[in-house]
N, C-alpha and C. Protein backbone atom coordinates (compact mmCIF):
# COMPACT_ATOMS: atom_id res chain seq x y z
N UNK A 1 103.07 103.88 102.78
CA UNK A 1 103.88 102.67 102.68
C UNK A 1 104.35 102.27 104.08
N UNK A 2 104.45 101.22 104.54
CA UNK A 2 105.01 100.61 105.84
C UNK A 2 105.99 100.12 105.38
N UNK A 3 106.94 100.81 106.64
CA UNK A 3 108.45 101.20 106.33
C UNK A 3 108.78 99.28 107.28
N UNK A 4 107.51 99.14 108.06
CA UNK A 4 108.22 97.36 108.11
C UNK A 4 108.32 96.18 107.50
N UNK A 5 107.62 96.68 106.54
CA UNK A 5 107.81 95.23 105.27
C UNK A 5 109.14 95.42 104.36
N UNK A 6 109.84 94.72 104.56
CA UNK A 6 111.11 95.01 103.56
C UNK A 6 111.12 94.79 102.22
N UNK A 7 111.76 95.82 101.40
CA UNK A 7 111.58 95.93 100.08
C UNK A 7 112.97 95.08 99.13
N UNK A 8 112.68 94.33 98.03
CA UNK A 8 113.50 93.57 97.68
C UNK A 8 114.17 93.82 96.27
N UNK A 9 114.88 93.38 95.69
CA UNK A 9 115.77 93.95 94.58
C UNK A 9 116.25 92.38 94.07
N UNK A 10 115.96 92.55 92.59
CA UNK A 10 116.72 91.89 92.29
C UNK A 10 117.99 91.86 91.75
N UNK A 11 119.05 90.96 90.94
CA UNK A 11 120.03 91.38 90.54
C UNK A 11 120.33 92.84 89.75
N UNK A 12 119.18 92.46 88.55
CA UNK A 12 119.39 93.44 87.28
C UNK A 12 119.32 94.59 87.79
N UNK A 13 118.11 94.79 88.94
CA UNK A 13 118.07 96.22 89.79
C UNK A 13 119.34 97.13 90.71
N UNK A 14 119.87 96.11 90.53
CA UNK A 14 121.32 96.52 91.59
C UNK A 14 122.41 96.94 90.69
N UNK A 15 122.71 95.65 89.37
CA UNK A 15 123.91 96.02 88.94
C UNK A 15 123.52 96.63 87.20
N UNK A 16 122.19 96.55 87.08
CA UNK A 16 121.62 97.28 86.12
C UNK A 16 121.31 96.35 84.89
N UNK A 17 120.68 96.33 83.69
CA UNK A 17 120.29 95.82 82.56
C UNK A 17 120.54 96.24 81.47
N UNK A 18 121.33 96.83 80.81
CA UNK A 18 120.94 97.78 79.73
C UNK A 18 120.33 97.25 78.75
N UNK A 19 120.30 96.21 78.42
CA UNK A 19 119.49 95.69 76.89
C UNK A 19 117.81 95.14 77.37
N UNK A 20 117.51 95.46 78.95
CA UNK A 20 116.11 95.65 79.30
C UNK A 20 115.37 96.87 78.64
N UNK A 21 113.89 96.66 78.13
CA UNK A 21 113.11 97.71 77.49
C UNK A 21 112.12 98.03 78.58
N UNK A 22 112.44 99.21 79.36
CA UNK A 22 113.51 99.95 78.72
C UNK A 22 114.35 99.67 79.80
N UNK A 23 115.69 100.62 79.45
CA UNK A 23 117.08 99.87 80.19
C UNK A 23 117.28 100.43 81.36
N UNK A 24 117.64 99.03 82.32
CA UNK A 24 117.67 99.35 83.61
C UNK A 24 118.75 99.90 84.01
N UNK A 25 118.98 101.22 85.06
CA UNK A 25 120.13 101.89 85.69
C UNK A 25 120.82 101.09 86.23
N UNK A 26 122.04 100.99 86.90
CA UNK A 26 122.76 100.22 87.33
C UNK A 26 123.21 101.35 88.67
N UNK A 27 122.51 100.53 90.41
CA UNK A 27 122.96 101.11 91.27
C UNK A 27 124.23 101.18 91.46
N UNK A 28 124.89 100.05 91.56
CA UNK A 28 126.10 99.93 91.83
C UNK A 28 126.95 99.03 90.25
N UNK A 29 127.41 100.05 89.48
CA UNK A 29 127.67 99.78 87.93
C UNK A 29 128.96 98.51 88.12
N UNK A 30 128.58 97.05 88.34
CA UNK A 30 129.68 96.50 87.97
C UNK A 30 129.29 95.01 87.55
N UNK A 31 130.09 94.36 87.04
CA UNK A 31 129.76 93.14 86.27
C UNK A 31 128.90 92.21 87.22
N UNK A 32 128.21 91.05 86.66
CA UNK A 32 127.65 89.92 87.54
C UNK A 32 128.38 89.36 87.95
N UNK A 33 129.68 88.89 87.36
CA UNK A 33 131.04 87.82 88.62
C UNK A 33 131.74 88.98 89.35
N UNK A 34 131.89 89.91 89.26
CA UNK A 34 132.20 91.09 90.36
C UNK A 34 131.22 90.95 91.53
N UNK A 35 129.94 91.00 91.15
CA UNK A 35 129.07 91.09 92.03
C UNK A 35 129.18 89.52 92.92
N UNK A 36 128.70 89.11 92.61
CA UNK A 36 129.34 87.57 93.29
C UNK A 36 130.18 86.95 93.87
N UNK A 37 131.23 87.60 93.21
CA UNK A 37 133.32 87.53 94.07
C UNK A 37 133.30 88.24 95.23
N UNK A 38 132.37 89.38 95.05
CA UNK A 38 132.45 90.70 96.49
C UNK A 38 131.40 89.81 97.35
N UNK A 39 129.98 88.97 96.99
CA UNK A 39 129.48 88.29 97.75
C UNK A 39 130.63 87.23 98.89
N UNK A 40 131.00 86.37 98.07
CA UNK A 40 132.14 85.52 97.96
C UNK A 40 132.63 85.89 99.60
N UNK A 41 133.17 86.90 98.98
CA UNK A 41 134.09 87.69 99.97
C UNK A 41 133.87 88.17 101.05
N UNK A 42 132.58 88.76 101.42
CA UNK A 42 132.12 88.87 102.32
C UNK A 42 131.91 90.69 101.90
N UNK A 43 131.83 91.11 100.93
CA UNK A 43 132.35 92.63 100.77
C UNK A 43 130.73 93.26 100.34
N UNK A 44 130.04 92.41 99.65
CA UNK A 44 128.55 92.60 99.45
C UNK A 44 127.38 91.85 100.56
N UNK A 45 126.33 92.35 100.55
CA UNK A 45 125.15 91.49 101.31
C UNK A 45 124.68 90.30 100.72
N UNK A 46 124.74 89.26 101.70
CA UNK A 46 124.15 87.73 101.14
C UNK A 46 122.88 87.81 100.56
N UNK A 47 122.44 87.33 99.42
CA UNK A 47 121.37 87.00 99.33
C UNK A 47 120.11 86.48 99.76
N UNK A 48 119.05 86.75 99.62
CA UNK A 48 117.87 85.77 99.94
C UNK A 48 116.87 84.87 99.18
N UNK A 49 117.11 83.70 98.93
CA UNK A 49 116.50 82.93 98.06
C UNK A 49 114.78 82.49 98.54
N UNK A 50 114.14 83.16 97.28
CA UNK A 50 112.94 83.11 97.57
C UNK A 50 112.40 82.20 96.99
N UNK A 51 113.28 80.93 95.97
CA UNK A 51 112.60 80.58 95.57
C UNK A 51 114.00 79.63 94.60
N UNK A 52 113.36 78.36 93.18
CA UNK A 52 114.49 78.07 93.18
C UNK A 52 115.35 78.55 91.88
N UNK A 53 114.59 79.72 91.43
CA UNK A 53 115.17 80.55 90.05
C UNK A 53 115.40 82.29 90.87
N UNK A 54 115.11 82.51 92.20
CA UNK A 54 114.60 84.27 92.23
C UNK A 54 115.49 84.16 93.43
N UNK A 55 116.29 85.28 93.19
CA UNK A 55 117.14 85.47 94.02
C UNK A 55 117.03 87.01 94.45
N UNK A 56 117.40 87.34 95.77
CA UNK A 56 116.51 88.91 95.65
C UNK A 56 118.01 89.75 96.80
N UNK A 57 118.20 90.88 96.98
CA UNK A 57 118.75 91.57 98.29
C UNK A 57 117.73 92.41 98.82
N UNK A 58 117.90 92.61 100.42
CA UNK A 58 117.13 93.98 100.81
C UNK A 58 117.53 95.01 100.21
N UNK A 59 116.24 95.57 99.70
CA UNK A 59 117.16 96.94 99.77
C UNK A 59 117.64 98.28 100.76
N UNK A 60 117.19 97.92 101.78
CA UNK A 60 117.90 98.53 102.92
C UNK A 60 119.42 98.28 102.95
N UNK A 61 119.72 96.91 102.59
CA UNK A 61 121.25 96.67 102.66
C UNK A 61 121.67 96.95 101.40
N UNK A 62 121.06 97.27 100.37
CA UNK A 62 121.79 97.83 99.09
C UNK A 62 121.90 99.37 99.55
N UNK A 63 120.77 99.85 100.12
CA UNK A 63 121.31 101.24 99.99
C UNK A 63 122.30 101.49 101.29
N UNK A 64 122.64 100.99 102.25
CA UNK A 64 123.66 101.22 103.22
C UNK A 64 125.21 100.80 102.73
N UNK A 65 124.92 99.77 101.81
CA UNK A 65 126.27 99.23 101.22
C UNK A 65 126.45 100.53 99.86
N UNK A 66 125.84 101.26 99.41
CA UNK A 66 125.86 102.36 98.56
C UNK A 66 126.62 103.66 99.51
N UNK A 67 126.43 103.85 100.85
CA UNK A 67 126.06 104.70 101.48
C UNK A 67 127.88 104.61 102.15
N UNK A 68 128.07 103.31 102.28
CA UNK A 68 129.73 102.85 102.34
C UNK A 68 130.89 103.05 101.60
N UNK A 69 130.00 102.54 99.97
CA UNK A 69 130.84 102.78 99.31
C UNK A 69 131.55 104.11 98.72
N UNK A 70 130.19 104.57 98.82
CA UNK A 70 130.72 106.39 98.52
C UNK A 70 131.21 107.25 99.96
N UNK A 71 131.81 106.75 100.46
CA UNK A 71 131.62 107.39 102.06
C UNK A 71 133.57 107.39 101.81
C-alpha cells in the first residue's frame, strides 16, 4: 500500500452505524450534531467535499484526533 495516497472515511465510519448490515463500529462513539458542533467549533477536522452528496475526513486526521483524545 502507498502510505502517499490518503485514505478517506466517511461519516458512518467515524461515528459508527449500527442499523448498517452488518453494523458499523463507531471510532469515535458520538451523535451526528455532536459531530458537527465539535466541527463548528473548531474541535474536530474539516471536512472534504468530494462531491455534492459525499462528504469524507482523512483518516490520518481521524486517527491523530483519536490519538488526542485519549491522550
Amino acid at each position: 500500500m502507498n502510505k502517499d495516497i490518503p485514505r478517506f472515511l466517511r461519516l458512518k465510519n467515524i461515528i459508527g452505524d449500527p442499523k448498517a448490515n452488518p453494523p458499523i463500529p463507531a471510532i469515535i462513539p458520538i451523535s451526528k450534531s455532536s459531530w458537527w458542533n465539535g466541527i463548528k467549533s473548531g474541535r474536530y477536522p474539516k471536512p472534504i467535499k468530494l462531491g455534492e452528496n459525499t462528504t469524507v475526513w482523512k483518516e490520518n486526521d481521524i486517527r491523530k484526533l483519536v490519538e488526542k483524545l485519549s491522550s
